[in-house]
Protein backbone atom coordinates (compact mmCIF):
# COMPACT_ATOMS: atom_id res chain seq x y z
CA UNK A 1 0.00 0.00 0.00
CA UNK A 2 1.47 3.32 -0.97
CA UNK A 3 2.31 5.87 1.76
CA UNK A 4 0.92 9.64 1.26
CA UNK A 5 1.14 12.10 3.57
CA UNK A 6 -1.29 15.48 4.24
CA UNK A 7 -0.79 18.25 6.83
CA UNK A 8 -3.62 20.64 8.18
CA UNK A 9 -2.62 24.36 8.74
CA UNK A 10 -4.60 26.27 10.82
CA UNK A 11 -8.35 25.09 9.81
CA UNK A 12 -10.55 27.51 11.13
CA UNK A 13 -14.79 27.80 10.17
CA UNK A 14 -13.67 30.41 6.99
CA UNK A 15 -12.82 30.28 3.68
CA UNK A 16 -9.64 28.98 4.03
CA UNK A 17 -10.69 26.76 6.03
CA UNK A 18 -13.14 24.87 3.83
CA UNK A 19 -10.60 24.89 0.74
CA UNK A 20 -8.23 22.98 3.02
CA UNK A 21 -10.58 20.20 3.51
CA UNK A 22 -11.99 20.67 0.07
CA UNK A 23 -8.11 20.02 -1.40
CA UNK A 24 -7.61 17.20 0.61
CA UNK A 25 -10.56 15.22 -0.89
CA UNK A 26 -9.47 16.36 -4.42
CA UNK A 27 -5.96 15.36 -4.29
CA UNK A 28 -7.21 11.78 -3.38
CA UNK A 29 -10.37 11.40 -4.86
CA UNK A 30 -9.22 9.79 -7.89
CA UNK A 31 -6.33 7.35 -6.20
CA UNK A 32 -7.10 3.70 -4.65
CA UNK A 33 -5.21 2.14 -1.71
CA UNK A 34 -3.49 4.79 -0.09
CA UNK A 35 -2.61 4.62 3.02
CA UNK A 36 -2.31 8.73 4.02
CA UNK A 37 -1.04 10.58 6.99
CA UNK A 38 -2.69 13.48 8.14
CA UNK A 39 -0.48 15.83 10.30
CA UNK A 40 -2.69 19.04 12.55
CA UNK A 41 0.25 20.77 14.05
CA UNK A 42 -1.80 24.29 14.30
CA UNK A 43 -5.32 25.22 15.31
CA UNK A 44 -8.18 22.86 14.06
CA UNK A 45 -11.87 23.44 15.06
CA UNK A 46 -13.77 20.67 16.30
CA UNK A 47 -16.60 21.59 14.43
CA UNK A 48 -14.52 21.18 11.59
CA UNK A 49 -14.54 17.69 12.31
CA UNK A 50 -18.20 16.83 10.73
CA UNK A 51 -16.83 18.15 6.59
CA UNK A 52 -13.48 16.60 7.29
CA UNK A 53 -15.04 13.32 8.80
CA UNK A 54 -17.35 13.29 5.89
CA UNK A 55 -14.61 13.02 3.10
CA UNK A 56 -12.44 10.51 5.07
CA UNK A 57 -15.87 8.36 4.90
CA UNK A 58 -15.96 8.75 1.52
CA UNK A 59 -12.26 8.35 0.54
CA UNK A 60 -12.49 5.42 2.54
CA UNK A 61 -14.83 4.60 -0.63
CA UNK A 62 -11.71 4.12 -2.45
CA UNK A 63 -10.16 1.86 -0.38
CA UNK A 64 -7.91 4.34 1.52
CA UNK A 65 -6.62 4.01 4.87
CA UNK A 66 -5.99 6.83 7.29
CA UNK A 67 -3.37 7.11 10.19
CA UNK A 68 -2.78 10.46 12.34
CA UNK A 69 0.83 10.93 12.02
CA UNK A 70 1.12 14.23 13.94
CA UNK A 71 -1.61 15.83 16.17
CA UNK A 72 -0.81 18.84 18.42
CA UNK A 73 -1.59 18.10 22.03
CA UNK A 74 -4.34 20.52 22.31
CA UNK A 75 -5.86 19.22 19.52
CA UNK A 76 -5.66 15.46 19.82
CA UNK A 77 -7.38 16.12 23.30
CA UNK A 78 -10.22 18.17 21.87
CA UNK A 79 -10.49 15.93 19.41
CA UNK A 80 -10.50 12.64 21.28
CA UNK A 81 -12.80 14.78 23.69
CA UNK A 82 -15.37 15.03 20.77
CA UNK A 83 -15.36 11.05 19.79
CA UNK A 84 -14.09 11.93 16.18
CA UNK A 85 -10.62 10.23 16.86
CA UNK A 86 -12.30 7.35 18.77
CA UNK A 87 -13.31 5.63 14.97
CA UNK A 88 -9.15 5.92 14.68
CA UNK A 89 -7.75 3.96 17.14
CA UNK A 90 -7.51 6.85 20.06
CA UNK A 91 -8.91 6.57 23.21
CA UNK A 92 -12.18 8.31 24.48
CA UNK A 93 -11.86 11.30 26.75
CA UNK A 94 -14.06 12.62 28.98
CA UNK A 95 -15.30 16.15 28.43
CA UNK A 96 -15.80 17.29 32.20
CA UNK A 97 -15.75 21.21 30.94
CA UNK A 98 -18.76 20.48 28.12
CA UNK A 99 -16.60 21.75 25.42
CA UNK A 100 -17.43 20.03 22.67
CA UNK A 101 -20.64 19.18 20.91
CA UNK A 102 -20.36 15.13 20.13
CA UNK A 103 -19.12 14.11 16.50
CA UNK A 104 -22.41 11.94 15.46
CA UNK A 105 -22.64 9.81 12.62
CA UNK A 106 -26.50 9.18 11.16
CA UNK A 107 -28.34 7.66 8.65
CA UNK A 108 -31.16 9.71 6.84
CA UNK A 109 -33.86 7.21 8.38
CA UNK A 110 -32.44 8.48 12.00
CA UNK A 111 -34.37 11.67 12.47
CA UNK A 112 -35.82 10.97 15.66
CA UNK A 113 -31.64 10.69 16.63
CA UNK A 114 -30.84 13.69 15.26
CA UNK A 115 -33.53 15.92 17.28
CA UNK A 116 -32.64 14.35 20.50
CA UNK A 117 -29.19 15.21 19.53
CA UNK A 118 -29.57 19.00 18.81
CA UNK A 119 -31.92 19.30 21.60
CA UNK A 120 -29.73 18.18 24.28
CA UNK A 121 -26.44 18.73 22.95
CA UNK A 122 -27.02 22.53 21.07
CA UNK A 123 -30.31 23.94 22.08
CA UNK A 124 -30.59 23.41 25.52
CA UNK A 125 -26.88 24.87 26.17
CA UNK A 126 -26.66 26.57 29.63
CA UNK A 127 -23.91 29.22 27.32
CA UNK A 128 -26.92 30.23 24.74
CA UNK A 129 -28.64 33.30 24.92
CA UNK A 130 -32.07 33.12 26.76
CA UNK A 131 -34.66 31.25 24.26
CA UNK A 132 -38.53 31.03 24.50
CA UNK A 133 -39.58 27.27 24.97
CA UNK A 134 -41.57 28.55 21.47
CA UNK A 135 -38.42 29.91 20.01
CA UNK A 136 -36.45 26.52 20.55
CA UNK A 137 -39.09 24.83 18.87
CA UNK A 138 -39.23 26.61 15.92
CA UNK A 139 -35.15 26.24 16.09
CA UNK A 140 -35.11 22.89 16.28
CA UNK A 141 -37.31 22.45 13.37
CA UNK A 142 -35.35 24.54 11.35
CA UNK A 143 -32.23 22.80 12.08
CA UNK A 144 -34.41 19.77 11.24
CA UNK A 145 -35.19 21.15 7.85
CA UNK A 146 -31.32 21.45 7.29
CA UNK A 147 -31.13 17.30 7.78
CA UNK A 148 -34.35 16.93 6.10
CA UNK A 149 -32.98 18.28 3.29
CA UNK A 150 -29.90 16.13 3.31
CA UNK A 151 -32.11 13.26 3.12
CA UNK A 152 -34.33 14.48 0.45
CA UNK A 153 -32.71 16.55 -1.72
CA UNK A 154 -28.92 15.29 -1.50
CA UNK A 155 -29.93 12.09 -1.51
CA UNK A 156 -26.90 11.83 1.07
CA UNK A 157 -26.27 8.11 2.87
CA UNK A 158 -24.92 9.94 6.01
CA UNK A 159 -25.08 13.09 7.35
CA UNK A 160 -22.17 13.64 10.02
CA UNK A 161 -22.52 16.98 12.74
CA UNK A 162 -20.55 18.30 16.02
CA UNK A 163 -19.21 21.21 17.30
CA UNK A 164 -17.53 23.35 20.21
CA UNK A 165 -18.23 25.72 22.61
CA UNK A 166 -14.99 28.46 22.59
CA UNK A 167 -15.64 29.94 25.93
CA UNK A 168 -12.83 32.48 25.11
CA UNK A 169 -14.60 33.08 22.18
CA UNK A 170 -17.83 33.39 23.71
CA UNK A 171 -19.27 31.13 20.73
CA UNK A 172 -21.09 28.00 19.51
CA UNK A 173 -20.02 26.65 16.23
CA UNK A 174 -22.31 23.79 15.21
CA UNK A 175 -21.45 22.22 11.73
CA UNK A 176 -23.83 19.36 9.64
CA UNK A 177 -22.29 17.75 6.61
CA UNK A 178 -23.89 15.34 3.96
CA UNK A 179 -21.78 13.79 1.18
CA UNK A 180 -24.92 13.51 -1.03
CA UNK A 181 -25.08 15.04 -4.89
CA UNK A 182 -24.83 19.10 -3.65
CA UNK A 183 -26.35 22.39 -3.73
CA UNK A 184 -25.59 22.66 -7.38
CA UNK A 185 -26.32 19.60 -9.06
CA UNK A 186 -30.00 19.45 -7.58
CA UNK A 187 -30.72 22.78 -8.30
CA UNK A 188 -29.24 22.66 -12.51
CA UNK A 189 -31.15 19.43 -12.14
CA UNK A 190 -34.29 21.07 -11.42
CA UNK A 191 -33.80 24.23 -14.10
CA UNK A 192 -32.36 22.20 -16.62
CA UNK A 193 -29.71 24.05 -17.15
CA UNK A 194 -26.04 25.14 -15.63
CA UNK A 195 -25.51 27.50 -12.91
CA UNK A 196 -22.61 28.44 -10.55
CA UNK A 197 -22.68 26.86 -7.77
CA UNK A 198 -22.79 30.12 -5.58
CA UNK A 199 -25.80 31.37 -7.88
CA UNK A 200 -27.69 27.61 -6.75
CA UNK A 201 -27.02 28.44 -2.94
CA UNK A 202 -28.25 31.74 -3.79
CA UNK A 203 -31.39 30.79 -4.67
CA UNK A 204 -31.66 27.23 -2.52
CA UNK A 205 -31.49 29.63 0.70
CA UNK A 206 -34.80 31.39 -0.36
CA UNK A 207 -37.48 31.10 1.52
CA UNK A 208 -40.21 29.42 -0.11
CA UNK A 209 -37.79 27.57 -2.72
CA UNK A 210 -37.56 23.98 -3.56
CA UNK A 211 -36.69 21.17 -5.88
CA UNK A 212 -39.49 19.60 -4.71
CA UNK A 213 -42.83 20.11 -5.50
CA UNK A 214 -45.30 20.37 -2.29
CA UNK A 215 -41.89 20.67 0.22
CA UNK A 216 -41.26 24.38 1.55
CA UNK A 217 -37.64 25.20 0.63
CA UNK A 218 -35.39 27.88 2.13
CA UNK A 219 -32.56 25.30 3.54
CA UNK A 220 -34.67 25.91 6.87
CA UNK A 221 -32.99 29.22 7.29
CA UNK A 222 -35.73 31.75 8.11
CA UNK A 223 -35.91 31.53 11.75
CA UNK A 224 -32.08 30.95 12.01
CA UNK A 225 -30.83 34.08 9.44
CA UNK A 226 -33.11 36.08 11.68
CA UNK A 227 -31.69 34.96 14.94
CA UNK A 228 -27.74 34.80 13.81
CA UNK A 229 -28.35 38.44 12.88
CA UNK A 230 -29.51 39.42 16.25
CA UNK A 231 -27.03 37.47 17.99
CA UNK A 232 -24.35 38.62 15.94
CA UNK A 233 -23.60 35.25 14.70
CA UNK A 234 -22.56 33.71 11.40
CA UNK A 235 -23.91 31.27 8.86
CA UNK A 236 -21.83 29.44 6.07
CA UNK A 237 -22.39 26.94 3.16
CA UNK A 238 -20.20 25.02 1.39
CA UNK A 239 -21.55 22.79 -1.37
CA UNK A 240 -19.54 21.90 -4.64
CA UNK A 241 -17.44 25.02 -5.59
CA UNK A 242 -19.89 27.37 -3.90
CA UNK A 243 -19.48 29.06 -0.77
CA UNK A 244 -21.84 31.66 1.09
CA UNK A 245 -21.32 33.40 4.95
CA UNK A 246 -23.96 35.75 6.22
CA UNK A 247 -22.77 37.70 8.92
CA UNK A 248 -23.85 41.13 10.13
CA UNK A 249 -26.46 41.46 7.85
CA UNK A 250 -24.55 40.81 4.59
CA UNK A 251 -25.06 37.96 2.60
CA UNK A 252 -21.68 36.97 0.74
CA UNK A 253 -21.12 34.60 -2.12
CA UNK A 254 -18.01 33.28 -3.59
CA UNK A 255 -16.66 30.72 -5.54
CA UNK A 256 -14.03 28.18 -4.19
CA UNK A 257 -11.38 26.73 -6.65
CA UNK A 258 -11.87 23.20 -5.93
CA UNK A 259 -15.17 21.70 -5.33
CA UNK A 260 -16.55 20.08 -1.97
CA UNK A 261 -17.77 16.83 -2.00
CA UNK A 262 -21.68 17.82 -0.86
CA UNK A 263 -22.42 20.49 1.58
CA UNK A 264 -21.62 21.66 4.90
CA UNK A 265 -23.46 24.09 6.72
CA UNK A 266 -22.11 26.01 10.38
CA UNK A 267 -23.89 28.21 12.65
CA UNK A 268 -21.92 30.25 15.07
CA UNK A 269 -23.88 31.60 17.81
CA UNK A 270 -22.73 34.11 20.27
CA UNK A 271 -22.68 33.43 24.00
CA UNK A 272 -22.19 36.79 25.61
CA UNK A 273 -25.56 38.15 23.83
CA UNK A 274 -27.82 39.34 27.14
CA UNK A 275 -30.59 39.21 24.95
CA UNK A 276 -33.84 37.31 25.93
CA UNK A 277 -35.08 36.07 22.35
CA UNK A 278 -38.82 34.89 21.97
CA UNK A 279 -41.54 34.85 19.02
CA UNK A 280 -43.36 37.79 18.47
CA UNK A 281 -46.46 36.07 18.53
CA UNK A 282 -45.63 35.39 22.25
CA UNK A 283 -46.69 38.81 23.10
CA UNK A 284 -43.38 39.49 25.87
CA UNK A 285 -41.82 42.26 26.65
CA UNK A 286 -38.68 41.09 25.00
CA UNK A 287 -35.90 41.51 21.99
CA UNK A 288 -38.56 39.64 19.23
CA UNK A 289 -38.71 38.47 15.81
């Protein structure tokens, strides 16, 4: 089995950080056999874990084995924290600080999973602003929409999320990944014709749109784009050579120069917003939608 090696540098939820893991897939996606090394000797998010953990699954595809050659000590522990390094021969650790946000692996059919998981392991954070019992409802089911839509329109056979809490930071980054057919390929499906892959997350992100007929479309992002702008947090999308952030109010849209296998999507949510956050159907004296 041939030896390859691959090293990490500073992976962060940006840009840069999505064309590293995007690069690795690309450089082996057409190879069979390999056994590769992956060396993190900077900064690596955790949440980063559910796009890279994706295209290891499906390199693995090609027969490919993977071995962690170098891991920084911060990192391996946050990592090994999280359960991603457990599926690599590293040992479980506890996380007694409630750090991380557990690296989960699920099949489309396990939806019932996957909102027990966000409930208890995102929503129902002690660090999150203040939400209305309504409010987390309507969250969840938007975050539910986001794996719905994994299942149905990516036709993805695994959708793989986690996350961390930086409590330097004071932030949440959550992260859901499918390695199904993308943002781009269902939506030229569906018009018949080509598009750039930023112009098909342009338009899958609007509310109301869909591939499918009868399904409400929007990516689930109504409630969310709403609250990440009062938070002050930050959305991105990466799916085939499109990538999108919304932050502050501005919606950008960019192109990346190698594609991603399927789509990842991150929330960041803020932790030092005072805020109490409810529905503005709840009638409270409150910051409302």
């Amino acid at each position: 089995m041939e030896e390859v090696s691959f090293e990490f540098n500073n992976v962060r939820t940006s840009y840069d950080g999505y064309i590293q893991i995007a690069e690795f897939y690309n450089q082996f996606k057409d190879k069979h056999h390999l056994k590769i090394f992956i060396t993190i000797d900077t900064w690596f998010g955790a949440n980063m874990c559910s796009p890279l953990g994706s295209v290891m699954n499906k390199l693995a595809l090609n027969g490919h084995r993977f071995e962690f050659d170098y891991l920084k000590p911060d990192i391996q522990k946050i990592l090994c924290k999280n359960k991603f390094l457990s599926k690599y021969g590293f040992g479980k650790i506890t996380d007694q600080n409630q750090t991380t946000i557990q690296f989960l692996e699920l099949k489309p059919n396990q939806g019932e999973e996957f909102l027990t998981y966000i409930q208890s392991e995102l929503l129902r954070r002690p660090e999150l602003p203040k939400l209305s019992e309504l409010l987390k409802k309507k969250m969840t089911e938007s975050i539910f929409e986001i794996f719905q839509n994994a299942k149905t329109h990516s036709k993805s056979e695994e959708i793989i999320t986690c996350g961390q809490f930086f409590p330097n930071k004071n932030t949440i980054e959550f992260s859901i990944t499918d390695i199904g057919i993308g943002i781009k390929a269902n939506v030229c499906q569906f018009f018949r014709r080509d598009l750039p892959a930023k112009k098909a997350i342009e338009w899958a992100i609007q509310s109301g749109h869909s591939t499918k007929d009868n399904i409400t479309g929007g990516l689930g992002f109504a409630i969310l784009r709403e609250f990440t702008e009062k938070n002050g947090g930050k959305i991105n999308i990466v799916s085939d050579s499109g990538f999108y952030e919304f932050e502050n109010g501005i919606d950008i849209f960019e192109e990346i120069p190698c594609p991603f296998p399927g789509t990842t999507i991150n929330m960041r949510f803020q932790t030092d917003d005072p805020t109490s956050y409810s529905l503005l159907e709840e009638l409270k004296v409150t910051d409302i939608f």
